[in-house]
N, C-alpha and C. Protein backbone atom coordinates (compact mmCIF):
# COMPACT_ATOMS: atom_id res chain seq x y z
N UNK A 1 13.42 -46.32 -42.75
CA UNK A 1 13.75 -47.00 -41.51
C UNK A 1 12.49 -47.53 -40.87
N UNK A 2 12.61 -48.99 -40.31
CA UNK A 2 11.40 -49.80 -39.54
C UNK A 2 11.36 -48.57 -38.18
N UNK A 3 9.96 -49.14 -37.46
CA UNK A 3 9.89 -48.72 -36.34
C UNK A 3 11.11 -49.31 -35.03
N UNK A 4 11.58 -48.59 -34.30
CA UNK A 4 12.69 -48.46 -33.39
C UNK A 4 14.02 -48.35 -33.82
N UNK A 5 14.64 -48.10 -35.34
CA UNK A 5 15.66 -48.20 -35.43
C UNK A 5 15.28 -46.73 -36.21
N UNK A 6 14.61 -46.18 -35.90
CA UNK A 6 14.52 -44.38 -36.37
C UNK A 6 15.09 -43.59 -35.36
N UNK A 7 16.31 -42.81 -35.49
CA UNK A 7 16.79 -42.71 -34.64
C UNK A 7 17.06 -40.85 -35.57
N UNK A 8 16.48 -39.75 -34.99
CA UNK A 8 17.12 -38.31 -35.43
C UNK A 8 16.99 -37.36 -34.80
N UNK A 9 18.10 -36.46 -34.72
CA UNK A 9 18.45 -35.06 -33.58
C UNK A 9 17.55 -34.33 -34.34
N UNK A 10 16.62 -33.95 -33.86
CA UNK A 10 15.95 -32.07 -34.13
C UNK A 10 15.57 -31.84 -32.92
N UNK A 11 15.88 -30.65 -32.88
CA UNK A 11 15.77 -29.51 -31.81
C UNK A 11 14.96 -28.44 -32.20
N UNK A 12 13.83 -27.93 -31.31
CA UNK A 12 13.17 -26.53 -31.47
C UNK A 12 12.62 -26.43 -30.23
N UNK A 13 12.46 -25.18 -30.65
CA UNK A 13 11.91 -23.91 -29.18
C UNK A 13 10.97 -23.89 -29.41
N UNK A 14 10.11 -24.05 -28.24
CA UNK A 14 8.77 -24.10 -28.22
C UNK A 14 8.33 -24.52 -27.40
N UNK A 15 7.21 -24.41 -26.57
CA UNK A 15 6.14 -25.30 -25.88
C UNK A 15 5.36 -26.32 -26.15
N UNK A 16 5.58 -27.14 -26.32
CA UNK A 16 4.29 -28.22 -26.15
C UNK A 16 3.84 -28.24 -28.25
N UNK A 17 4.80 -27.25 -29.17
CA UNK A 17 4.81 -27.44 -30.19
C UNK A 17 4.43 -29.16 -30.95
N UNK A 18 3.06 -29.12 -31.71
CA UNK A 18 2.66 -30.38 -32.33
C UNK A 18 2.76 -30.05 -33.64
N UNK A 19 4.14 -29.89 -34.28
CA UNK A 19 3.85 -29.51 -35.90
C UNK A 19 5.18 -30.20 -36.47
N UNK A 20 5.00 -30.61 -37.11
CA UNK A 20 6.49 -31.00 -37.98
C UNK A 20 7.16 -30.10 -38.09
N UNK A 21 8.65 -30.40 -37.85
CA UNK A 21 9.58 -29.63 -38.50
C UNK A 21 10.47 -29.56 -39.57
N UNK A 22 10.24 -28.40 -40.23
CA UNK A 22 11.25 -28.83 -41.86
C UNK A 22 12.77 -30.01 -41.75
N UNK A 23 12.75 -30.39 -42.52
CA UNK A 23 13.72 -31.93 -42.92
C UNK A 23 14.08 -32.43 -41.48
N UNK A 24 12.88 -32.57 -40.70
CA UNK A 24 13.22 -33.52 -39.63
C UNK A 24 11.98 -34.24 -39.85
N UNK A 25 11.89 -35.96 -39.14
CA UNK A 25 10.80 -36.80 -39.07
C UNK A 25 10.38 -36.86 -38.19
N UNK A 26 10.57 -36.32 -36.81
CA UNK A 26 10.30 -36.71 -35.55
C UNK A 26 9.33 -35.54 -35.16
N UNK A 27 8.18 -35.67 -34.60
CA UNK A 27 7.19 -34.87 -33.65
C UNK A 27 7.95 -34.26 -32.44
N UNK A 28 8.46 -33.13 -32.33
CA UNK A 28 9.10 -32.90 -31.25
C UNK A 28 7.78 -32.03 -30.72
N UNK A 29 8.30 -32.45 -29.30
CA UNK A 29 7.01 -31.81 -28.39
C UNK A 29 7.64 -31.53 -27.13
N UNK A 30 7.27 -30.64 -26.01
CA UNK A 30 8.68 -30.91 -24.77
C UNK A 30 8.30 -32.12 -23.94
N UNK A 31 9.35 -32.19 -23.06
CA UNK A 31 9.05 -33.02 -22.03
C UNK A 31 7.58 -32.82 -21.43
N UNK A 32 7.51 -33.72 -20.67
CA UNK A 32 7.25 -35.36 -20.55
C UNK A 32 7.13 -36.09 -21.61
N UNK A 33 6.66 -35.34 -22.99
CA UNK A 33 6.51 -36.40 -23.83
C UNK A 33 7.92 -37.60 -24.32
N UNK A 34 7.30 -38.59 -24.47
CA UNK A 34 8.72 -39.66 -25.47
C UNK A 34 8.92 -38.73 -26.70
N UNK A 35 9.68 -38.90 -27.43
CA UNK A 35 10.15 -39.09 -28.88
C UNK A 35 9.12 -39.54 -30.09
N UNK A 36 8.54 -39.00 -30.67
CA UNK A 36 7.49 -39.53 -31.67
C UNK A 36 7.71 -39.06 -32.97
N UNK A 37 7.92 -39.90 -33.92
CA UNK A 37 7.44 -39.67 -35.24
C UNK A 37 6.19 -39.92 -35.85
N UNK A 38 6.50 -38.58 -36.29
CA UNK A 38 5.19 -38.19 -37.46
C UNK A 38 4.77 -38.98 -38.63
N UNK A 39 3.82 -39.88 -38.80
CA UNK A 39 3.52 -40.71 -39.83
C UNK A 39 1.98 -40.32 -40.03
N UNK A 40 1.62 -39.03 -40.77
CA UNK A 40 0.19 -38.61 -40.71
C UNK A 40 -0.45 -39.92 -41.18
N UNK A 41 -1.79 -39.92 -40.75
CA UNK A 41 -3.28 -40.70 -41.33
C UNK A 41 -3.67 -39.67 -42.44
N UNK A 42 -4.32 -40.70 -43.27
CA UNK A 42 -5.14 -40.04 -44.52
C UNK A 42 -5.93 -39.13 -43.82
N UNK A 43 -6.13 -37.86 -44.54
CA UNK A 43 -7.76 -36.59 -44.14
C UNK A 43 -8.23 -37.34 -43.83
N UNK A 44 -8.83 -38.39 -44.36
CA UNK A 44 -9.97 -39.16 -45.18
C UNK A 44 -10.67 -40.08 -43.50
N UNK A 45 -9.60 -39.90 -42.48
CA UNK A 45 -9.11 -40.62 -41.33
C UNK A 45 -9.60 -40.31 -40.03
N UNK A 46 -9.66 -39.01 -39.78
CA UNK A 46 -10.21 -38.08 -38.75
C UNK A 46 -10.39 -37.35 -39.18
N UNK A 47 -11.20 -36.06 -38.07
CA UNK A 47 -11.83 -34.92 -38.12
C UNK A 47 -11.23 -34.27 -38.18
N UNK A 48 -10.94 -33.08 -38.24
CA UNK A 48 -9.76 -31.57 -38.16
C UNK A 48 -11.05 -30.70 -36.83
N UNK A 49 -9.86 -30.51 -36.40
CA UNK A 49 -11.03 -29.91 -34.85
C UNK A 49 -10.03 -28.83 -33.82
N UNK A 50 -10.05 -28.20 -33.42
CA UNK A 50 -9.65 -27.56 -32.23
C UNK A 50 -9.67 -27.86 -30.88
N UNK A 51 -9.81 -29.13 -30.57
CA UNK A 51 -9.50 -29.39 -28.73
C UNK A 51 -8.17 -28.88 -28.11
N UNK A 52 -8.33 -28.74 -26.92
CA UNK A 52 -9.46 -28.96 -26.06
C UNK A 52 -10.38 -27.96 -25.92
N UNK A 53 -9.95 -26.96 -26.75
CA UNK A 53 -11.44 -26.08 -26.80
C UNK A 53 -12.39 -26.54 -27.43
N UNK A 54 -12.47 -27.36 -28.20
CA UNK A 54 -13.86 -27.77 -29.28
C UNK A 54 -14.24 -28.69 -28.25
N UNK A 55 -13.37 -29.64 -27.61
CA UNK A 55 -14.16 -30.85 -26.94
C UNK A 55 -12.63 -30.75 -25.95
N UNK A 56 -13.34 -30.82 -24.64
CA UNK A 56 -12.68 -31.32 -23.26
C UNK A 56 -12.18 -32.04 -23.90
N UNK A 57 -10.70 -32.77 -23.72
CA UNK A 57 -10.65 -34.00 -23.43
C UNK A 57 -9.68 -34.59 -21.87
N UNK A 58 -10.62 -36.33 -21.76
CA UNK A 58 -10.86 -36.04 -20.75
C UNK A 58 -10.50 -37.96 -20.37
N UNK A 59 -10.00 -38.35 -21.36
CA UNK A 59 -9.56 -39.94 -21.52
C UNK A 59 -8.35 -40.62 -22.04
N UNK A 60 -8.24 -41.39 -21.94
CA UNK A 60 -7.32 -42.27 -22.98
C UNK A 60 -7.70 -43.53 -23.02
N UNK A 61 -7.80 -43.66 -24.44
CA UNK A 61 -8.50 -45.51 -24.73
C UNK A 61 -7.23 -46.08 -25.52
N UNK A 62 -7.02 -47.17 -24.54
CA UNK A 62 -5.91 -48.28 -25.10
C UNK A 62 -6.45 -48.81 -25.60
N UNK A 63 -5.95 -49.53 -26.93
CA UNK A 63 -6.18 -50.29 -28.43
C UNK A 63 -4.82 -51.23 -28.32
N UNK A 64 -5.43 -52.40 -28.94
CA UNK A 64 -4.67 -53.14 -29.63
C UNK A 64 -4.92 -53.68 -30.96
N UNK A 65 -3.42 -53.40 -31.58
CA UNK A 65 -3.97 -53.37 -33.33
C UNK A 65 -4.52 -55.06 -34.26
N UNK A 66 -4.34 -55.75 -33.20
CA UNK A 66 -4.68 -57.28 -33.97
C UNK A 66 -3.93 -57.53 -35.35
N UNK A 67 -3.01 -56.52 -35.55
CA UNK A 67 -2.20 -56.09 -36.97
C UNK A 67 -0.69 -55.94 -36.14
N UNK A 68 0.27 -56.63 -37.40
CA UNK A 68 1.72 -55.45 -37.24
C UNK A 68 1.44 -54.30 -37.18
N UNK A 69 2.83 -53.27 -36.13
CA UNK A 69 2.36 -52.00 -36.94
C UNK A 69 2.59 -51.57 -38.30
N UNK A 70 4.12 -52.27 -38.92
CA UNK A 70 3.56 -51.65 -40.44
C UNK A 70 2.26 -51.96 -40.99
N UNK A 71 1.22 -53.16 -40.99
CA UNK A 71 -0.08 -53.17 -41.64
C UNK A 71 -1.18 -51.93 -40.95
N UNK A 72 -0.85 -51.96 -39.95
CA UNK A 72 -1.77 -51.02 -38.93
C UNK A 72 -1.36 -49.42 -39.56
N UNK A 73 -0.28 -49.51 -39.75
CA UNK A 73 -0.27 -48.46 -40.25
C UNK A 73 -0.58 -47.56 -41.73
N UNK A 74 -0.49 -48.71 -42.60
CA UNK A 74 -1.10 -48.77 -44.15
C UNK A 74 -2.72 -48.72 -44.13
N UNK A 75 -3.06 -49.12 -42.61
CA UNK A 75 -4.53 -49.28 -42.66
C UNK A 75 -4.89 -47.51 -41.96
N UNK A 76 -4.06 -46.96 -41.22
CA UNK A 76 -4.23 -45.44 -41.28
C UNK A 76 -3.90 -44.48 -41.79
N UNK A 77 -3.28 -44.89 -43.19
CA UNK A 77 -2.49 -44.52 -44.34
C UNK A 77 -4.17 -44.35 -45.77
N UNK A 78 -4.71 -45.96 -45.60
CA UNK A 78 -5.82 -45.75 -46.60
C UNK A 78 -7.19 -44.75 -46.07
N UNK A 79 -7.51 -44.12 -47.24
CA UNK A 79 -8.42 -42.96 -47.31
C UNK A 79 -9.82 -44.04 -47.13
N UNK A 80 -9.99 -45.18 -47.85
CA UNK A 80 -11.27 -45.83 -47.73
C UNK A 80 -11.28 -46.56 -46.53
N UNK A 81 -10.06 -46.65 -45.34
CA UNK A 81 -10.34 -47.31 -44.00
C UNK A 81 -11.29 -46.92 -42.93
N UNK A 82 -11.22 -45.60 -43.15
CA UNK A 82 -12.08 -44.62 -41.90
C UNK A 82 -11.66 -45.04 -40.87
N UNK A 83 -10.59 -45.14 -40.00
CA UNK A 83 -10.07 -45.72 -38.95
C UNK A 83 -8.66 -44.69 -38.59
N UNK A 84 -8.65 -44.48 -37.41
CA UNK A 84 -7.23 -43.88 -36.29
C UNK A 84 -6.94 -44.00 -35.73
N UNK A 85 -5.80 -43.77 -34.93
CA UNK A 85 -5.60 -43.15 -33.75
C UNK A 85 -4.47 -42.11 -33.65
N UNK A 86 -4.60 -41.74 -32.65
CA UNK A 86 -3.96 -40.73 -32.22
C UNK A 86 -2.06 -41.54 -32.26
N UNK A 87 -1.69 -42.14 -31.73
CA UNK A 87 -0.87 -42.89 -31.61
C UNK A 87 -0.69 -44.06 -31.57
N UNK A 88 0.36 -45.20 -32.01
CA UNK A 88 1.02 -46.58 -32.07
C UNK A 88 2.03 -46.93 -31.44
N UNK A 89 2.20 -47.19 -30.77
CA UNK A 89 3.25 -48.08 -30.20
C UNK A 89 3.99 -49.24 -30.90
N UNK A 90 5.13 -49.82 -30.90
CA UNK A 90 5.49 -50.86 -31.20
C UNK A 90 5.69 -52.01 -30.27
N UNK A 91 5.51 -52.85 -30.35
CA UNK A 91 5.68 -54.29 -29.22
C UNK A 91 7.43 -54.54 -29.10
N UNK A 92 8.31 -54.42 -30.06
CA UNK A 92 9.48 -55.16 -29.57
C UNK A 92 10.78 -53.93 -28.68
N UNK A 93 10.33 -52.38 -29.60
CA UNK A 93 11.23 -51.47 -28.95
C UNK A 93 10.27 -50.36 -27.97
N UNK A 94 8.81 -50.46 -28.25
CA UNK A 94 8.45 -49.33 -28.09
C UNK A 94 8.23 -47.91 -28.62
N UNK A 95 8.92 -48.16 -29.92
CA UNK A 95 8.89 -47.24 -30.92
C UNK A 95 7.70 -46.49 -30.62
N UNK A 96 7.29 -45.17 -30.98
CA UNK A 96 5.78 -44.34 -31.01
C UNK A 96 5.50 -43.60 -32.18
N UNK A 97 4.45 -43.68 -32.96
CA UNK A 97 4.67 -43.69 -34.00
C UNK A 97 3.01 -41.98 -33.56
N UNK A 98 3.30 -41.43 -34.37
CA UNK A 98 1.90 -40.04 -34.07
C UNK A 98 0.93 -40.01 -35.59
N UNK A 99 -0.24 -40.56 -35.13
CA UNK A 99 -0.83 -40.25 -36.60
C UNK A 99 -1.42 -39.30 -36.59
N UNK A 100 -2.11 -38.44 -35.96
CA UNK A 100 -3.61 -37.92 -35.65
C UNK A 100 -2.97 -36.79 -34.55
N UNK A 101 -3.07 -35.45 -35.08
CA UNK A 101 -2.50 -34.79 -33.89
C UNK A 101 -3.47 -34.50 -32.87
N UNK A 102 -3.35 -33.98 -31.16
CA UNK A 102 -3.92 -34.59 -30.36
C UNK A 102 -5.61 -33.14 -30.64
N UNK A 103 -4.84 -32.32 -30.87
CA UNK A 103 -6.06 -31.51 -31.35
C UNK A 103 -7.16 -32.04 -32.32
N UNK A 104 -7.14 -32.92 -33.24
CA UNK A 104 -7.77 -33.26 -33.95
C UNK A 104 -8.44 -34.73 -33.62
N UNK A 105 -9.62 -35.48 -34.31
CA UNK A 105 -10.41 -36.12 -33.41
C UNK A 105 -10.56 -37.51 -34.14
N UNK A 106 -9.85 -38.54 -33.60
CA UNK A 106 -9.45 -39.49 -34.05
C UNK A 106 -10.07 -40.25 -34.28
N UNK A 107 -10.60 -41.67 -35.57
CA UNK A 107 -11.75 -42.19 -35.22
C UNK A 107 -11.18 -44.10 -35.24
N UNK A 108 -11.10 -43.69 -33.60
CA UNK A 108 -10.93 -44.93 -32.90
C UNK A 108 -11.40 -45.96 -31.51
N UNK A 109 -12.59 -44.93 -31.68
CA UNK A 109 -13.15 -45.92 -30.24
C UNK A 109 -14.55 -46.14 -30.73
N UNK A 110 -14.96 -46.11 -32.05
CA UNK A 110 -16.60 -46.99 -32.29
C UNK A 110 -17.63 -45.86 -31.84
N UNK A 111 -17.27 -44.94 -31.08
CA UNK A 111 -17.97 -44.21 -30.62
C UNK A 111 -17.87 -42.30 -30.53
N UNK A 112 -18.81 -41.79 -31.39
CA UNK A 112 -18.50 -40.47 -31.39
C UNK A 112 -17.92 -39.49 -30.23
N UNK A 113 -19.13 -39.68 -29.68
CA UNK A 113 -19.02 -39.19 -28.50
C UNK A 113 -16.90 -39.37 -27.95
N UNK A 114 -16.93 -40.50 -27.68
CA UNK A 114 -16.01 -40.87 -26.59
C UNK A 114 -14.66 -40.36 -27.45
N UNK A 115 -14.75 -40.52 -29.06
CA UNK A 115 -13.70 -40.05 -29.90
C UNK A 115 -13.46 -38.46 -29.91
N UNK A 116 -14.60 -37.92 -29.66
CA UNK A 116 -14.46 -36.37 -29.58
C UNK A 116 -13.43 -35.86 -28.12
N UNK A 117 -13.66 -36.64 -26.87
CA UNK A 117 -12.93 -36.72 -25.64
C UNK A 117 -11.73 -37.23 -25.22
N UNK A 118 -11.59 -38.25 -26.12
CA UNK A 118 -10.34 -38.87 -25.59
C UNK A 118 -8.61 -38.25 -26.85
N UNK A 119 -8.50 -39.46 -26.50
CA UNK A 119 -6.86 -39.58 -26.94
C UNK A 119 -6.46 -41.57 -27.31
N UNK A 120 -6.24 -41.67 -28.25
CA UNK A 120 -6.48 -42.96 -29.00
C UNK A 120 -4.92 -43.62 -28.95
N UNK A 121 -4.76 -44.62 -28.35
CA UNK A 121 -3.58 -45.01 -28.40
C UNK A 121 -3.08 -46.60 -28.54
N UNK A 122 -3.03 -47.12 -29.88
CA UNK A 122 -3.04 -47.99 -30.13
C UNK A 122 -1.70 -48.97 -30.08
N UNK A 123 -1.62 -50.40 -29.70
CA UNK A 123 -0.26 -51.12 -29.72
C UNK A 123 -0.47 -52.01 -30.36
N UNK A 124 0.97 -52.45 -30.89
CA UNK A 124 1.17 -53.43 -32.02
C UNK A 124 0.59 -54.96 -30.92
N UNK A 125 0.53 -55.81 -31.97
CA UNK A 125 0.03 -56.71 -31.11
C UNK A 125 -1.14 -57.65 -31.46
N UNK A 126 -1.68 -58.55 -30.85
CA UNK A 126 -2.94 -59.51 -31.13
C UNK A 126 -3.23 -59.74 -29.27
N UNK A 127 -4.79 -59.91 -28.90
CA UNK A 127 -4.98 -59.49 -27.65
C UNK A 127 -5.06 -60.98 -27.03
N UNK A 128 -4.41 -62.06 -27.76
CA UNK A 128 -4.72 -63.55 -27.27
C UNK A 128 -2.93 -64.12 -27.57
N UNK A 129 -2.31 -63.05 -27.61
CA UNK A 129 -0.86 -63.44 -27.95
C UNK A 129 -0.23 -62.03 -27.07
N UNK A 130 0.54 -62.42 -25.20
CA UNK A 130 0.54 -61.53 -24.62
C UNK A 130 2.05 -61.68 -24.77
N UNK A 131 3.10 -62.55 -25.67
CA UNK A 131 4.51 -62.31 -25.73
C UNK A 131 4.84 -60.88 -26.42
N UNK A 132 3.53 -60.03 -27.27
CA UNK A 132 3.30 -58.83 -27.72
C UNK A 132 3.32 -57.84 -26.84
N UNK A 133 2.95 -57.86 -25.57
CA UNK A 133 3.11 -56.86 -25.06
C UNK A 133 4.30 -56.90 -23.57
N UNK A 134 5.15 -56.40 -24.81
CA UNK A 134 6.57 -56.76 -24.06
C UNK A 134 6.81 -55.26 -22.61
N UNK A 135 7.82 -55.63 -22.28
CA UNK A 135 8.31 -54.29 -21.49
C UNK A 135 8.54 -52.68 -21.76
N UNK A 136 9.15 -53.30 -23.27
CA UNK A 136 9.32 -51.69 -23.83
C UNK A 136 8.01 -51.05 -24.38
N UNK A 137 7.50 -52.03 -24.93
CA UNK A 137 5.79 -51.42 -25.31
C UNK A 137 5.04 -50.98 -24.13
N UNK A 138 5.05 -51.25 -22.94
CA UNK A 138 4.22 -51.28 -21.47
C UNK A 138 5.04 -49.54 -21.00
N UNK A 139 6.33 -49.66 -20.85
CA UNK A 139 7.11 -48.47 -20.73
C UNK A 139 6.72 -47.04 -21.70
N UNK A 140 6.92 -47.27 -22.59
CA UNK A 140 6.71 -46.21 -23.84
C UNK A 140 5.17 -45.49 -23.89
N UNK A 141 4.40 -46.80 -23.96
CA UNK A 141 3.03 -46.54 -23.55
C UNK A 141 2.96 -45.81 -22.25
N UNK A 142 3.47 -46.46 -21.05
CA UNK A 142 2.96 -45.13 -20.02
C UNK A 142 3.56 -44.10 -19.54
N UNK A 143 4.55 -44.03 -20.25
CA UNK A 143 5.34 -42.78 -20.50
C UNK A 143 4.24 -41.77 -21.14
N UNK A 144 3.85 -42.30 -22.33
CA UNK A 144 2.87 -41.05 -23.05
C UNK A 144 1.36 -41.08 -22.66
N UNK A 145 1.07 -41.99 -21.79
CA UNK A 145 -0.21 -41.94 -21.61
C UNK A 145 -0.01 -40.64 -20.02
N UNK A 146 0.94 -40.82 -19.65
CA UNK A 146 1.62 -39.57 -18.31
C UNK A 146 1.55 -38.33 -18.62
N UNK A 147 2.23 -38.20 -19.92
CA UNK A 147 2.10 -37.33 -20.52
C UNK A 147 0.66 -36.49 -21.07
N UNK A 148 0.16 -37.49 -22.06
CA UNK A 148 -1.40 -36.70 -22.14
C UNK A 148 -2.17 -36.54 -21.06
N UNK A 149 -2.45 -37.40 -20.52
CA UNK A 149 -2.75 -36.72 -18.62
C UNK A 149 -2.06 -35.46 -18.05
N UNK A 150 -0.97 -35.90 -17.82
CA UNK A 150 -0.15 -34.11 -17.44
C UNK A 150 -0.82 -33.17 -18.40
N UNK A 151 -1.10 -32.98 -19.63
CA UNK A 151 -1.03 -31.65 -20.67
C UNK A 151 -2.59 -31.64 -20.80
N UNK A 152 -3.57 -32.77 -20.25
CA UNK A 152 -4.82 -32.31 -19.83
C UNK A 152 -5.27 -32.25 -18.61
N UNK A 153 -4.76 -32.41 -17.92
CA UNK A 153 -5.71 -32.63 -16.53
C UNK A 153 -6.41 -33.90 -16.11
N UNK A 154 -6.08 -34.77 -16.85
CA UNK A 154 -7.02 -36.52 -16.93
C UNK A 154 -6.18 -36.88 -15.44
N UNK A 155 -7.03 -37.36 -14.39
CA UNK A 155 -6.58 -38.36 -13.16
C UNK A 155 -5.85 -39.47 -14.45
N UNK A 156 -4.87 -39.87 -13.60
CA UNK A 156 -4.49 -41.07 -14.23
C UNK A 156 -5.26 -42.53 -13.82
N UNK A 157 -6.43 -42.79 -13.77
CA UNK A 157 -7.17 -43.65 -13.15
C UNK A 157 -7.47 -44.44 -14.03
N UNK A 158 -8.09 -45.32 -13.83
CA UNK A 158 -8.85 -46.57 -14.40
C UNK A 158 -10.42 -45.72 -15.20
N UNK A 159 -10.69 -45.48 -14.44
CA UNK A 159 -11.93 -44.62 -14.73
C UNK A 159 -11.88 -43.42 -15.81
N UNK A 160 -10.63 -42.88 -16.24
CA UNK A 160 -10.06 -42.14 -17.30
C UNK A 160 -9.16 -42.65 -18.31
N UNK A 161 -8.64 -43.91 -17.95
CA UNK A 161 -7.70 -44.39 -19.17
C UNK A 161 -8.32 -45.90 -19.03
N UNK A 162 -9.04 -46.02 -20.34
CA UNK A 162 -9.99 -47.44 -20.06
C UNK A 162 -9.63 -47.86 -21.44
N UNK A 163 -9.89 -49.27 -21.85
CA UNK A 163 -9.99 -50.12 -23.04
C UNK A 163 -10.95 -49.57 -24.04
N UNK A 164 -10.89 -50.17 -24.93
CA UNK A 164 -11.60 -50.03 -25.84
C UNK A 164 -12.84 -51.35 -25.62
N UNK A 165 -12.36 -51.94 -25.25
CA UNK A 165 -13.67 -53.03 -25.28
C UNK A 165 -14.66 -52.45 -23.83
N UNK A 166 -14.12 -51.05 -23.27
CA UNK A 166 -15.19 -50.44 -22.36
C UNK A 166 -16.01 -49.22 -22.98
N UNK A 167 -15.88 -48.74 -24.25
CA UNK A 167 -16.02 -47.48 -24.64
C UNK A 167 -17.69 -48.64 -24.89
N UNK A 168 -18.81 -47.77 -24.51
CA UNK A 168 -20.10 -48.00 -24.70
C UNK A 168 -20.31 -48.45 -26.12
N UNK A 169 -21.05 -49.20 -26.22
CA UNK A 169 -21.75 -50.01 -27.82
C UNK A 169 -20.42 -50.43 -28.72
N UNK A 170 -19.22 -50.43 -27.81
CA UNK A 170 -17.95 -51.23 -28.74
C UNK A 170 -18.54 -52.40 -28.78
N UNK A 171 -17.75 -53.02 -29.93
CA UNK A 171 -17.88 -54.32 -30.38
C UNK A 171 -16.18 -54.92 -30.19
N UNK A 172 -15.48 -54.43 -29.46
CA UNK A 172 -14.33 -55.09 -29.64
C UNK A 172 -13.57 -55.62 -28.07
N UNK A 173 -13.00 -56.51 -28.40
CA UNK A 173 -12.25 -56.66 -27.08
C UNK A 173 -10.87 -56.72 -26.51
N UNK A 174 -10.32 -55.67 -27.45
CA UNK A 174 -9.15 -54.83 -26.53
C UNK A 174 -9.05 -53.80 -25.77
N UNK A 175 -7.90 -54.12 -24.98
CA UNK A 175 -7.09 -55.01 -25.07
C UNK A 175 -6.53 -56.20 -24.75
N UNK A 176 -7.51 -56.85 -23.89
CA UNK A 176 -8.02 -57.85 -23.84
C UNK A 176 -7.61 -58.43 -22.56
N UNK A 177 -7.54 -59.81 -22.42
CA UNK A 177 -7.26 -60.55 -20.95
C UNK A 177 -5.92 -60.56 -20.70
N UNK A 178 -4.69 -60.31 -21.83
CA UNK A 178 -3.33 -60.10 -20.57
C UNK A 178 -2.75 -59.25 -20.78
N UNK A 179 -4.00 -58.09 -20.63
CA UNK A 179 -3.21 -56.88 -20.61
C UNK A 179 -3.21 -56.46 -19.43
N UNK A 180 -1.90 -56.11 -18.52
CA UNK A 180 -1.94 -56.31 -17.49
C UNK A 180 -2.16 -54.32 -16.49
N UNK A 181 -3.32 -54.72 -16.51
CA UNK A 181 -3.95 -53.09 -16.20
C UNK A 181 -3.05 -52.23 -14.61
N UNK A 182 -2.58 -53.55 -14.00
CA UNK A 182 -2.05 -52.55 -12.56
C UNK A 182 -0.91 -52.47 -13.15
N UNK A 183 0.38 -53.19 -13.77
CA UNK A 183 1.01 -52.87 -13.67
C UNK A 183 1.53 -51.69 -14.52
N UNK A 184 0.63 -51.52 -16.08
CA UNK A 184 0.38 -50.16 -16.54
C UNK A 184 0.10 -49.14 -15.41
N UNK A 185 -0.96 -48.95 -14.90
CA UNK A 185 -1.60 -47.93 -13.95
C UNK A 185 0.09 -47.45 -13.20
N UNK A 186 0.48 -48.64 -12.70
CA UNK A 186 1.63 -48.44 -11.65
C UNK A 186 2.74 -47.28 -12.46
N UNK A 187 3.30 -48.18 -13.99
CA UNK A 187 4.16 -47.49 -15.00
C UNK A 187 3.37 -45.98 -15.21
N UNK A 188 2.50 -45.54 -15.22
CA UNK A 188 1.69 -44.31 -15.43
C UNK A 188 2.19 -43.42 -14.63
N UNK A 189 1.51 -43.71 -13.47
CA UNK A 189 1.43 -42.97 -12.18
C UNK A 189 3.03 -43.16 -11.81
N UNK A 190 4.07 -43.25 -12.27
CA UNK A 190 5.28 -43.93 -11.46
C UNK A 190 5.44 -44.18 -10.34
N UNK A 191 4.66 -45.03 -9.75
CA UNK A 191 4.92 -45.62 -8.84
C UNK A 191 5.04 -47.27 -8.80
């Protein structure tokens, strides 16, 4: 099944549980979180780590994939990419796709440092084509960006959930000029 037409009941007890569950596809985790399926990244992809005890974390860096997500995702699928994130979004349903569990240290912001702290959250999309970042992608996204804030302690601010073209010595510029930062902030914070 494509992204948004994955649709499956599993149920488990637990807290804040980040582990697959036998013959289900979906990341169940409790509320606040959305609905996420599990589509691991190669080892080859990130670190294996223990946060937030190994590293505070203490961010969230929005990405945009300049890729579909199925290519985006074959590209966190290959072992010779060296590339992650923590999560994908889809542009037409919002779908959320989990590569990188949040304990472990994703390598998606160009920068060690900032990858050891944050939480990587990438959307389908191109950052000069804004019919990509539709409603349900803007929704879904700050649904879970609420979420990793709630389950760390991150202000939901500007100053804690920043671009990637702000993470120091990036070379990139997402998510670029119409990504529209208040009215995310607003969808975040629900207000």
């Amino acid at each position: 099944m494509g992204p948004g037409k994955f649709l499956s009941l599993c149920k488990m007890v637990g807290a804040l549980a980040e582990v697959p569950v036998a013959g289900c596809d979906v990341l169940v985790t409790s509320a606040p979180y959305p609905p996420t399926h599990w589509i691991p990244a190669s080892t080859g992809n990130y670190t294996a780590s223990g946060r937030p005890g190994a590293y505070p974390v203490d961010r969230v860096v929005i990405h945009v994939t300049e890729e579909t997500f199925p290519d985006a995702m074959r590209i966190f699928k290959d072992p010779r990419s060296r590339v992650s994130a923590h999560y994908m979004v889809a542009s037409a349903d919002g779908y959320i796709g989990q590569f990188v569990r949040e304990r472990d240290i994703a390598w998606h912001a160009g920068n060690w440092r900032y990858n050891t702290v944050s939480i990587g959250i990438e959307h389908e999309g191109w950052i000069h084509r804004p019919e990509y970042f539709t409603d349900a992608l803007y929704r879904a996204s700050a649904r879970l960006t609420a979420a990793v804030c709630a389950r760390y302690g991150i202000p939901p601010t500007r100053e804690h959930i920043v671009g990637h073209s702000e993470v120091p010595g990036s070379t990139h510029a997402d998510p670029g000029p119409h990504w529209d930062w208040d009215r995310y902030l607003q969808l975040v914070t629900g207000g």
